[in-house]
PDB file of N, CA and C in Angstrom:
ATOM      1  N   UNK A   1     150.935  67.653  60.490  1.00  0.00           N
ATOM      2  CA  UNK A   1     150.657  66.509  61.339  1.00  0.00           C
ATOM      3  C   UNK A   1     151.370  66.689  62.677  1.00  0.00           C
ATOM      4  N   UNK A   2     150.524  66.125  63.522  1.00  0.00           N
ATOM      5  CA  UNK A   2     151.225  65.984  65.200  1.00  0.00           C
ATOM      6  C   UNK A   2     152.266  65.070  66.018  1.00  0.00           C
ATOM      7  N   UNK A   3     153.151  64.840  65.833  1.00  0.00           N
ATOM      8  CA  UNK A   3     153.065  63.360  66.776  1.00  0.00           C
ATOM      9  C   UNK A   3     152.489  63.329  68.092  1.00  0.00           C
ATOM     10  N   UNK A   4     151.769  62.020  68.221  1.00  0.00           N
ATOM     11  CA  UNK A   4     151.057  61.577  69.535  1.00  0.00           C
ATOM     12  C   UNK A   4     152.091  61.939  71.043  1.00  0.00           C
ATOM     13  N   UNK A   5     153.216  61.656  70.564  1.00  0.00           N
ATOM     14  CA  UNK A   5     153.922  62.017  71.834  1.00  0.00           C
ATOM     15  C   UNK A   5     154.027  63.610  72.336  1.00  0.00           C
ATOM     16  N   UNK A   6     154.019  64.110  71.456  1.00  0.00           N
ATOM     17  CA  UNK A   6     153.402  65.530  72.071  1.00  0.00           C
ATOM     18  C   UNK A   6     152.625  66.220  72.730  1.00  0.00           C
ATOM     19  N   UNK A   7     151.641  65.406  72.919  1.00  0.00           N
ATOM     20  CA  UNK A   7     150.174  65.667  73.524  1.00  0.00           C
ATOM     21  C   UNK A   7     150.460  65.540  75.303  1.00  0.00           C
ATOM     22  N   UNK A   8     149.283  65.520  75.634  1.00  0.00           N
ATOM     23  CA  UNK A   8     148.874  65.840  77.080  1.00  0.00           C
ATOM     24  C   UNK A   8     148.186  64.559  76.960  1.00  0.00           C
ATOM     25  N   UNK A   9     148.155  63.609  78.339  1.00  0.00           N
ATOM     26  CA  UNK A   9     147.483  62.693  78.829  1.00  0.00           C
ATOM     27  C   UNK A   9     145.995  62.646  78.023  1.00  0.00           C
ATOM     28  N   UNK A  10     145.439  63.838  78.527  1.00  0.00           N
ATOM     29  CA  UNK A  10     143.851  63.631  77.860  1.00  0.00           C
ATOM     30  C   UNK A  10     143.973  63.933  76.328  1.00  0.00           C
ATOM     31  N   UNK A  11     144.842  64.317  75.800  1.00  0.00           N
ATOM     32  CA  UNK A  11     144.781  64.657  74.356  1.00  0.00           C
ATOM     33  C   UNK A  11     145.363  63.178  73.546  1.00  0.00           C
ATOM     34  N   UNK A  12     146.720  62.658  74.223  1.00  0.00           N
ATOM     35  CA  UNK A  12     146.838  61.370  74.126  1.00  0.00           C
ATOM     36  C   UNK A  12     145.983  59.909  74.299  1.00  0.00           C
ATOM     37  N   UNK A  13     144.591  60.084  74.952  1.00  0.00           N
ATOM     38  CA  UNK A  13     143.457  59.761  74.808  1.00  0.00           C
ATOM     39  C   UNK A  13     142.631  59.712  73.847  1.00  0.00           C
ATOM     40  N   UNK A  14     141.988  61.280  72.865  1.00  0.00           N
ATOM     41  CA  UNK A  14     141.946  61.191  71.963  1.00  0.00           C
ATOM     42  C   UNK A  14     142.264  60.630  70.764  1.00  0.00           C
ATOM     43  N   UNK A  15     143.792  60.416  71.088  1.00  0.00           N
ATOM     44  CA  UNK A  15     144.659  60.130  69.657  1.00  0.00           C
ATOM     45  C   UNK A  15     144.171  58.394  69.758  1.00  0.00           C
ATOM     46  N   UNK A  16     144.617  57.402  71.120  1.00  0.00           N
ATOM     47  CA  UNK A  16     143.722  56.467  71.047  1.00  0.00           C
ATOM     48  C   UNK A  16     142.659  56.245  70.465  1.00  0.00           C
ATOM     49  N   UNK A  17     141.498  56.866  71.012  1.00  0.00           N
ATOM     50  CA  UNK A  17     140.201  56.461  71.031  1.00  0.00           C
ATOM     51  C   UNK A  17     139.859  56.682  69.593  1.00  0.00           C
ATOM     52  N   UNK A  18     140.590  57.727  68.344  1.00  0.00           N
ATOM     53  CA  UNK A  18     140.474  58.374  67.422  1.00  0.00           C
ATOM     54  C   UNK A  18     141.092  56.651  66.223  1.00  0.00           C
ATOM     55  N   UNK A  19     142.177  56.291  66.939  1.00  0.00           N
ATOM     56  CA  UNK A  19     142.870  55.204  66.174  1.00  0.00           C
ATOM     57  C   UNK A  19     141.963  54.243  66.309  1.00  0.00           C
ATOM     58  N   UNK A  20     141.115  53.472  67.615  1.00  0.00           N
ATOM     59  CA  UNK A  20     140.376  52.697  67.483  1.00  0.00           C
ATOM     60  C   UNK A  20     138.883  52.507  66.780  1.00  0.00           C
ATOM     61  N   UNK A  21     138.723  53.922  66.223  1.00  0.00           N
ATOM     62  CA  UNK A  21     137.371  54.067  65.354  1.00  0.00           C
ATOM     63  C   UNK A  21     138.206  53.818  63.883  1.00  0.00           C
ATOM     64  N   UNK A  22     139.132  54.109  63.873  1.00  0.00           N
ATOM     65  CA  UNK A  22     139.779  54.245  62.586  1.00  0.00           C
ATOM     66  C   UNK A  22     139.698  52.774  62.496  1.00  0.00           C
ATOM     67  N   UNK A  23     140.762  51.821  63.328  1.00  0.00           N
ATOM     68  CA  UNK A  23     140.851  50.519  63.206  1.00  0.00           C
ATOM     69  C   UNK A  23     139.576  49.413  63.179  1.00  0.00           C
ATOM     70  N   UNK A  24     138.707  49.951  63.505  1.00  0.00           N
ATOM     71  CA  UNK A  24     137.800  48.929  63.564  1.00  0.00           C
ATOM     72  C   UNK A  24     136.670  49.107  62.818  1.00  0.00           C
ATOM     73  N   UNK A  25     136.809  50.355  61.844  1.00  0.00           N
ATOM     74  CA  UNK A  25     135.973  49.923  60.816  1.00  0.00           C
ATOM     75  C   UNK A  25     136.740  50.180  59.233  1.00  0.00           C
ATOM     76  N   UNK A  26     138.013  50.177  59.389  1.00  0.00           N
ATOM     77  CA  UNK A  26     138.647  49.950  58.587  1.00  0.00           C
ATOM     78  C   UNK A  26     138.616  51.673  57.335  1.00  0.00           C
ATOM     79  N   UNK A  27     137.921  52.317  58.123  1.00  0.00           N
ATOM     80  CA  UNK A  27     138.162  53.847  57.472  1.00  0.00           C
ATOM     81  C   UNK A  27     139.720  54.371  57.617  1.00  0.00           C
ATOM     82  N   UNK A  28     139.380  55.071  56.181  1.00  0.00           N
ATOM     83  CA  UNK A  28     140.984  56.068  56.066  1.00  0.00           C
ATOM     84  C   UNK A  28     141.164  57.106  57.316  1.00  0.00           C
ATOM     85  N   UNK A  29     139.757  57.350  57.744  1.00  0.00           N
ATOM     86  CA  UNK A  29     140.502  58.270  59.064  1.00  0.00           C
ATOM     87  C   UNK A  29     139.098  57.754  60.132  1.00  0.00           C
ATOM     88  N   UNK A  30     139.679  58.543  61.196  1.00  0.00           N
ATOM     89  CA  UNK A  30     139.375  58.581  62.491  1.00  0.00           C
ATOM     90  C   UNK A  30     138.819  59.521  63.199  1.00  0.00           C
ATOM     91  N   UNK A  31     138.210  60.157  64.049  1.00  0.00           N
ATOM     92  CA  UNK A  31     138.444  61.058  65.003  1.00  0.00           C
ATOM     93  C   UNK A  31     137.873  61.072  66.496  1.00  0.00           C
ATOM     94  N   UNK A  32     138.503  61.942  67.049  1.00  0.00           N
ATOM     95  CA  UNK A  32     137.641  61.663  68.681  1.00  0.00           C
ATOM     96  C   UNK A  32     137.984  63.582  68.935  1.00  0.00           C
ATOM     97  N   UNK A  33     136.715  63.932  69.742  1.00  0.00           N
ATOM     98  CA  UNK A  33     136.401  65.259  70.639  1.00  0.00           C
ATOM     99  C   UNK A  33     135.877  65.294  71.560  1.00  0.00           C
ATOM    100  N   UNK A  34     136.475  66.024  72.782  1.00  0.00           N
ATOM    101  CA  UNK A  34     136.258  65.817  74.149  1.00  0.00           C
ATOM    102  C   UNK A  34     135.539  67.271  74.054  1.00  0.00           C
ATOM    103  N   UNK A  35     134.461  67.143  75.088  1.00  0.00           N
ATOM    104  CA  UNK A  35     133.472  68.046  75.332  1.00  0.00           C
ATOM    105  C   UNK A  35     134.122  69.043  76.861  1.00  0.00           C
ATOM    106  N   UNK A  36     133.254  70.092  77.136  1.00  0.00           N
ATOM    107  CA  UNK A  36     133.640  70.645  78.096  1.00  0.00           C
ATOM    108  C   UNK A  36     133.772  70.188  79.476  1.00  0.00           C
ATOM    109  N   UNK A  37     132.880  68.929  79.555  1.00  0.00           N
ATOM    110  CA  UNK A  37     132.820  68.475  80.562  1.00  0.00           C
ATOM    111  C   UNK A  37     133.513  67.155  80.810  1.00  0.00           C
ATOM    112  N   UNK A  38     134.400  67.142  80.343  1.00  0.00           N
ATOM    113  CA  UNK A  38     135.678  66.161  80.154  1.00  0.00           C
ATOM    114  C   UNK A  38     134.856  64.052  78.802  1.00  0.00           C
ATOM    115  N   UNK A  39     133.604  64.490  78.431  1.00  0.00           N
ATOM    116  CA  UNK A  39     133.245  63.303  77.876  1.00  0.00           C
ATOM    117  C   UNK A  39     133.722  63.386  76.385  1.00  0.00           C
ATOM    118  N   UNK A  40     133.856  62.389  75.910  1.00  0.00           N
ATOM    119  CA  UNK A  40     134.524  61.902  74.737  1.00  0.00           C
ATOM    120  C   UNK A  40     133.652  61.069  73.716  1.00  0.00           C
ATOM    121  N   UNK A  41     133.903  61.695  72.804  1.00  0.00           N
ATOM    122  CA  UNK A  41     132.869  61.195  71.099  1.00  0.00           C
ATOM    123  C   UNK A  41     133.940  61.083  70.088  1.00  0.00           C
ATOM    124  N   UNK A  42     133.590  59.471  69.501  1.00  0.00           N
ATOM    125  CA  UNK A  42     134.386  58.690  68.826  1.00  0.00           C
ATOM    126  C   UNK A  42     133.329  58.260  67.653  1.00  0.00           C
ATOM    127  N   UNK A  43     134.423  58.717  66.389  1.00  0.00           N
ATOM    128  CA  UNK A  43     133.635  58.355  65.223  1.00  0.00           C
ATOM    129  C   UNK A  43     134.617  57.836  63.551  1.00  0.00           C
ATOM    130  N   UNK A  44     133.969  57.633  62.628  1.00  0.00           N
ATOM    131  CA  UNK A  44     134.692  56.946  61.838  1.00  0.00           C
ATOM    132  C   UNK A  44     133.913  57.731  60.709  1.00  0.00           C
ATOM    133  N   UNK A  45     134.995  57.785  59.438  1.00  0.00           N
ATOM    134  CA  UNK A  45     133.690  58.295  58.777  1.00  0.00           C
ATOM    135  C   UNK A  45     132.589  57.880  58.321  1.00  0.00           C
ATOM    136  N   UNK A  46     131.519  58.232  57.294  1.00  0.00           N
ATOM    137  CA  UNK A  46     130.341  57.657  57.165  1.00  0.00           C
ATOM    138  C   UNK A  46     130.363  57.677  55.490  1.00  0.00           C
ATOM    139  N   UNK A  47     129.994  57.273  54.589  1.00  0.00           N
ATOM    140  CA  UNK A  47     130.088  57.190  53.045  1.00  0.00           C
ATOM    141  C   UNK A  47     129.064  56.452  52.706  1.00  0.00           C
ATOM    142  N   UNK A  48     128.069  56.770  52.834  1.00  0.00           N
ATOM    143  CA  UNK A  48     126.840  56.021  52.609  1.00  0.00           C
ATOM    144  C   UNK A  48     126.491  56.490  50.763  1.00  0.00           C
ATOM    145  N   UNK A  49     125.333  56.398  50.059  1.00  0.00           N
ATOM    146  CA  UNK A  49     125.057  57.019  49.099  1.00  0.00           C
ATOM    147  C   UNK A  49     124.203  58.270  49.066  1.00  0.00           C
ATOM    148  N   UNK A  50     123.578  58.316  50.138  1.00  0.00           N
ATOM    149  CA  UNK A  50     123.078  59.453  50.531  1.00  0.00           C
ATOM    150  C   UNK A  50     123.761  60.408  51.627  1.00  0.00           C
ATOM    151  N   UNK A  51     124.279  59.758  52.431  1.00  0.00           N
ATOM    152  CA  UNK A  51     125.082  60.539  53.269  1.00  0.00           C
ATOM    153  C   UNK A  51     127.015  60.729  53.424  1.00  0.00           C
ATOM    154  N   UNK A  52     127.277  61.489  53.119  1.00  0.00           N
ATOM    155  CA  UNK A  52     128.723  61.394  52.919  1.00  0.00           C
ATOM    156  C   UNK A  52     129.486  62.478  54.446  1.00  0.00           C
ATOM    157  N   UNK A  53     129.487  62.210  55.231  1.00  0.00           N
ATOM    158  CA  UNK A  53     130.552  63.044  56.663  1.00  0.00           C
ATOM    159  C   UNK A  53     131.771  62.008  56.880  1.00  0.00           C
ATOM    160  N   UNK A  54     133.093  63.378  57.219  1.00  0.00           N
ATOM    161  CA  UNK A  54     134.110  63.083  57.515  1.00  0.00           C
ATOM    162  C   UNK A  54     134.055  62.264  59.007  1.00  0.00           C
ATOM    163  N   UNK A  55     134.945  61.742  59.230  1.00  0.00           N
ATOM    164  CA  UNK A  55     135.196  61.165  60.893  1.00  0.00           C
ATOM    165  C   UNK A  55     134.850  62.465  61.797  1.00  0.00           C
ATOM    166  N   UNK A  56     135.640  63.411  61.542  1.00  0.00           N
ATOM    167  CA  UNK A  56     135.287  64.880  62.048  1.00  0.00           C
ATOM    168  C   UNK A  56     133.804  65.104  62.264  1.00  0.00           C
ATOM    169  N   UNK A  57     133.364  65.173  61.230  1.00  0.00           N
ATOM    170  CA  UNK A  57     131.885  66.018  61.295  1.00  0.00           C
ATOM    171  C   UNK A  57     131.384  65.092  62.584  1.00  0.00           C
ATOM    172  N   UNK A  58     131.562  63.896  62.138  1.00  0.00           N
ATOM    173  CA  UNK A  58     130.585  62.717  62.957  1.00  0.00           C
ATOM    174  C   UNK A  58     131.084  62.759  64.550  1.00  0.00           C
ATOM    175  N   UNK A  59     131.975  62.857  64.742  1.00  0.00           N
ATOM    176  CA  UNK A  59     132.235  63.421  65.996  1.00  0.00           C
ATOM    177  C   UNK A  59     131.471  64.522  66.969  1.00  0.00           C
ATOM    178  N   UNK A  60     131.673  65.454  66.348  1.00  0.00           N
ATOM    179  CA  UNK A  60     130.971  66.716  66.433  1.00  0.00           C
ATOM    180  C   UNK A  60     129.844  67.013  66.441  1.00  0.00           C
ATOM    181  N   UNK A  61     129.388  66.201  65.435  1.00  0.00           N
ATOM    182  CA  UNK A  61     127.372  66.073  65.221  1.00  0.00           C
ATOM    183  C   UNK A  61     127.137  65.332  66.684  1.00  0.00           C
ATOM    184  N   UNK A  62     128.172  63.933  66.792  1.00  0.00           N
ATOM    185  CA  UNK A  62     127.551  63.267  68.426  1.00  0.00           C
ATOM    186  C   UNK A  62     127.717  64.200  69.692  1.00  0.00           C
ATOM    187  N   UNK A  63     128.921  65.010  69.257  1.00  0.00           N
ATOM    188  CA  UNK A  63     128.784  65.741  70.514  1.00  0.00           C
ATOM    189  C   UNK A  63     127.659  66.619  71.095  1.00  0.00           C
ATOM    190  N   UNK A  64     127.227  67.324  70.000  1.00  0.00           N
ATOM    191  CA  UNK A  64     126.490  68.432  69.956  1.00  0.00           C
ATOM    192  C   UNK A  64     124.922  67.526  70.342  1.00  0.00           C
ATOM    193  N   UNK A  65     124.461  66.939  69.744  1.00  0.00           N
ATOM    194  CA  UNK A  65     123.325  66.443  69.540  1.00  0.00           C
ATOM    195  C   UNK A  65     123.149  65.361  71.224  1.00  0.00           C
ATOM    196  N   UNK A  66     124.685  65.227  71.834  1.00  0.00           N
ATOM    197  CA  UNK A  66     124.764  64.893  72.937  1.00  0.00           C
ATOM    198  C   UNK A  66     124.145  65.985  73.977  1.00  0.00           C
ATOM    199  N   UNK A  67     124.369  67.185  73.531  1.00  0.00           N
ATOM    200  CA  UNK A  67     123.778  68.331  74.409  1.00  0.00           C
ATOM    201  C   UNK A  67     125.303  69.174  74.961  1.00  0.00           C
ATOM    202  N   UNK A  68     126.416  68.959  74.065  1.00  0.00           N
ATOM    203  CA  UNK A  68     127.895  69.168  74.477  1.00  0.00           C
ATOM    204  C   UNK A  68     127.711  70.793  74.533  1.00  0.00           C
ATOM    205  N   UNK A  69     128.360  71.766  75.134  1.00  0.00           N
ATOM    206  CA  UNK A  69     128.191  73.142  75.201  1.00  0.00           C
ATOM    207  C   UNK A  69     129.472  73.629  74.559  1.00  0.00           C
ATOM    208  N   UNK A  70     130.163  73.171  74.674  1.00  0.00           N
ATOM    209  CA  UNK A  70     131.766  73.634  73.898  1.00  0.00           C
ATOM    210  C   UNK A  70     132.322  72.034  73.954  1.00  0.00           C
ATOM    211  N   UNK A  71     133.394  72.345  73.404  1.00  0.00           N
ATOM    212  CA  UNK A  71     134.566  71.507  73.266  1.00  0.00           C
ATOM    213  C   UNK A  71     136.216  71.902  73.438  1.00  0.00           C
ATOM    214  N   UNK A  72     136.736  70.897  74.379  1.00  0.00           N
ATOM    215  CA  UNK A  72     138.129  71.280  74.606  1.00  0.00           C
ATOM    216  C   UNK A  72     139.372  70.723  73.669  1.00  0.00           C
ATOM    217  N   UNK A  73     139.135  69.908  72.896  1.00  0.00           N
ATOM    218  CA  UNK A  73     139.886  69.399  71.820  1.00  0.00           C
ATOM    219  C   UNK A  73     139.248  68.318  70.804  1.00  0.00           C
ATOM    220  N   UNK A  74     140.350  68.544  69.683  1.00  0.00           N
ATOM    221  CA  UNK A  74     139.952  67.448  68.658  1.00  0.00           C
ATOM    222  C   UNK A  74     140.730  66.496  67.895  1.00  0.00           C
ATOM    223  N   UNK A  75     140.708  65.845  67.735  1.00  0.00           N
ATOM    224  CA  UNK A  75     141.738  64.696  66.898  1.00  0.00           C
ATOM    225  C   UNK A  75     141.452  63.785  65.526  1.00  0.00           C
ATOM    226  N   UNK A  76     142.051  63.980  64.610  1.00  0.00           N
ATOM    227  CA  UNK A  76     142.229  63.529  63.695  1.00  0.00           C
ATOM    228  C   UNK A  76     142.847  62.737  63.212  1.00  0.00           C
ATOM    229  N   UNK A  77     142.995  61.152  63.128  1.00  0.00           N
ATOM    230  CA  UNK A  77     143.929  60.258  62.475  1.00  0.00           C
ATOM    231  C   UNK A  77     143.716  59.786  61.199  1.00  0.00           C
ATOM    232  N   UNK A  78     144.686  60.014  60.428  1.00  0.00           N
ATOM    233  CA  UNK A  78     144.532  58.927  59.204  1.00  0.00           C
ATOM    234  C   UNK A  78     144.296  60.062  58.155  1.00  0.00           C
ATOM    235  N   UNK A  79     143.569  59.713  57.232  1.00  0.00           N
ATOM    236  CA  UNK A  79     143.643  60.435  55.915  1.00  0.00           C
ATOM    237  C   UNK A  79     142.458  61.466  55.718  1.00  0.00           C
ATOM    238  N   UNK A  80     142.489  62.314  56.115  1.00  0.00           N
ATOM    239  CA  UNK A  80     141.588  63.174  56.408  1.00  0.00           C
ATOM    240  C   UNK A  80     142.560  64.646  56.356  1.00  0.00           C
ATOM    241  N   UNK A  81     143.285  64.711  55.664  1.00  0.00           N
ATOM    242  CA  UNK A  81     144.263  65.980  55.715  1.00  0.00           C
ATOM    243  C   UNK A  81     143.680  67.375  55.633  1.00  0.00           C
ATOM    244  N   UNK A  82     143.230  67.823  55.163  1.00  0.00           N
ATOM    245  CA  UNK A  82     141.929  68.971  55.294  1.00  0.00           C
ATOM    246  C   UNK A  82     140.529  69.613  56.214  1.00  0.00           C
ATOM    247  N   UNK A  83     140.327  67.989  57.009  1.00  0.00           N
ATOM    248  CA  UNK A  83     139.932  67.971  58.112  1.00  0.00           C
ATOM    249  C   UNK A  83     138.192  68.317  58.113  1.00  0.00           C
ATOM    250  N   UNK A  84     137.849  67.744  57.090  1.00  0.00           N
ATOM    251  CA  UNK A  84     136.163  68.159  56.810  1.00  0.00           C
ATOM    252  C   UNK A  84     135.595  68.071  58.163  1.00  0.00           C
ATOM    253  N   UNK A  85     135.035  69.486  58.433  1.00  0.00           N
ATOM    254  CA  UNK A  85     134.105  69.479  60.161  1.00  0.00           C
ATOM    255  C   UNK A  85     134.942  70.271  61.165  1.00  0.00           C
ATOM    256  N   UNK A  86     136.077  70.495  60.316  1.00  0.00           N
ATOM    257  CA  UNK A  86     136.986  71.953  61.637  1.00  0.00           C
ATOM    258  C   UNK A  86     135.968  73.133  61.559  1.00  0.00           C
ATOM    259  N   UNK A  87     135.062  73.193  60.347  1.00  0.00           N
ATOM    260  CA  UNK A  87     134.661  74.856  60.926  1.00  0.00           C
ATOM    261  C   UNK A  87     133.069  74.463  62.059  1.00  0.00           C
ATOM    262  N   UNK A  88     132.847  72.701  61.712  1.00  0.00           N
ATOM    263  CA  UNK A  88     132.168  72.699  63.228  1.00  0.00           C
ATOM    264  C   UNK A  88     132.897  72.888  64.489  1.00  0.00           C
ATOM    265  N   UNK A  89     133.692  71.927  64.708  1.00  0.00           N
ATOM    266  CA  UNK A  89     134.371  72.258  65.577  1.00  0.00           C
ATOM    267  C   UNK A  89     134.754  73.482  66.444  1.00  0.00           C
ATOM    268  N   UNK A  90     134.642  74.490  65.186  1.00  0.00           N
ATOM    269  CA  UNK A  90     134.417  75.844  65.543  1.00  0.00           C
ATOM    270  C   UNK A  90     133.778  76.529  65.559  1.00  0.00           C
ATOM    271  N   UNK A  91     132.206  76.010  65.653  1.00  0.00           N
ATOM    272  CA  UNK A  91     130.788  76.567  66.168  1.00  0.00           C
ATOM    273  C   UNK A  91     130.983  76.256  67.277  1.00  0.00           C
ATOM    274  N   UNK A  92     131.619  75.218  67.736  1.00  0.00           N
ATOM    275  CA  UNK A  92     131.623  74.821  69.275  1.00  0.00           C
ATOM    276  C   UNK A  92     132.396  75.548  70.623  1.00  0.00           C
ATOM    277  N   UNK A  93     133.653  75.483  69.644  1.00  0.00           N
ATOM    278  CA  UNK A  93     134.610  75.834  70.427  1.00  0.00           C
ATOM    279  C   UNK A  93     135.878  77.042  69.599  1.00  0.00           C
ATOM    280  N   UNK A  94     135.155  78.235  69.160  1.00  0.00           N
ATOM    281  CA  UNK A  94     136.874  78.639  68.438  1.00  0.00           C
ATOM    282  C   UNK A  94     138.006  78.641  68.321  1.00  0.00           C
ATOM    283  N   UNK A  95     138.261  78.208  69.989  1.00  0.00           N
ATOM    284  CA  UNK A  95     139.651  78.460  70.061  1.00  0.00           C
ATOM    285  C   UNK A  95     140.293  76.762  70.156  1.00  0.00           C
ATOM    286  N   UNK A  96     139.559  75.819  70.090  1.00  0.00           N
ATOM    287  CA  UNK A  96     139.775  74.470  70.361  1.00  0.00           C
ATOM    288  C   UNK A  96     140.731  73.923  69.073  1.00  0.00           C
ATOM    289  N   UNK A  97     141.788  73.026  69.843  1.00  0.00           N
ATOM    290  CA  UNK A  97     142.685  73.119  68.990  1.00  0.00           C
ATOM    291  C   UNK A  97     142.210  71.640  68.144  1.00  0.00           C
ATOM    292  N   UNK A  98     142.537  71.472  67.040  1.00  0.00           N
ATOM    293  CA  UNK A  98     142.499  70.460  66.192  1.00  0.00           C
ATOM    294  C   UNK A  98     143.509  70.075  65.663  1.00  0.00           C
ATOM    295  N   UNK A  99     144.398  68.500  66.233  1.00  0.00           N
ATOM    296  CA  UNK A  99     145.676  67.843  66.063  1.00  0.00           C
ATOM    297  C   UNK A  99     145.190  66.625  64.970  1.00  0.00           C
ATOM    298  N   UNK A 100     145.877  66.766  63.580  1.00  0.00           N
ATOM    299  CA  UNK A 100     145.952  65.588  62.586  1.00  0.00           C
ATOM    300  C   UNK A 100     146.733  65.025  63.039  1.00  0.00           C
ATOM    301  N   UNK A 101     146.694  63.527  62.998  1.00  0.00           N
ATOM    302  CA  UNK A 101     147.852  62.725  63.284  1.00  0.00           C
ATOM    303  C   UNK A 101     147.840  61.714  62.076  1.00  0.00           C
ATOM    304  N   UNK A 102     149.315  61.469  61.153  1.00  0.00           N
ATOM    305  CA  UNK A 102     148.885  60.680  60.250  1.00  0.00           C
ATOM    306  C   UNK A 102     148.495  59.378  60.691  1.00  0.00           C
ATOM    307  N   UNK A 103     148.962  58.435  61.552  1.00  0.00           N
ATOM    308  CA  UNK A 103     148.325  57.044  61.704  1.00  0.00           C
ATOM    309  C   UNK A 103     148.600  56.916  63.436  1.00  0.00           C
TER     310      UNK A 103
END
């Protein structure tokens, strides 16, 4: 895990925007990924009966499907320790770093 105070302004953004998907739909985790062109995709996870994605994936799916070309970071809050959707993350971007933060 990361602490938030470690980060960089725009990565400290993430960790926000990552907590407020978390908080407002009351999921165990969170996440947010900023695209190459500095825009930001915020998601929560999804647990439907047919569809089951991490906060991660769902991030990543909006980015991409946004028309995103890479990605410059990723964030993870909450209970998601394994991080289902890092090896998207890394269709996108290989070298893009991915910070868990527990809450």
């Amino acid at each position: 895990m990361t602490d938030a105070v470690d980060f960089d302004a725009e990565d400290a953004k993430l960790v926000t925007l990552a907590r407020s998907a978390r908080a407002r739909t009351g999921s165990a985790a969170g996440a947010a990924v900023r695209d190459t062109d500095g825009r930001t995709y915020v998601a929560a996870a999804v647990a439907l009966p047919a569809l089951t994605l991490s906060a991660l994936q769902v991030a990543v799916a909006m980015a991409a499907s946004s028309g995103a070309l890479g990605l410059e970071a990723a964030v993870v809050v909450g209970d998601d320790p394994d991080a289902p959707g890092a090896a998207a993350v890394h269709d996108l971007a290989p070298d893009a770093p991915i910070h868990h933060v527990s809450t």
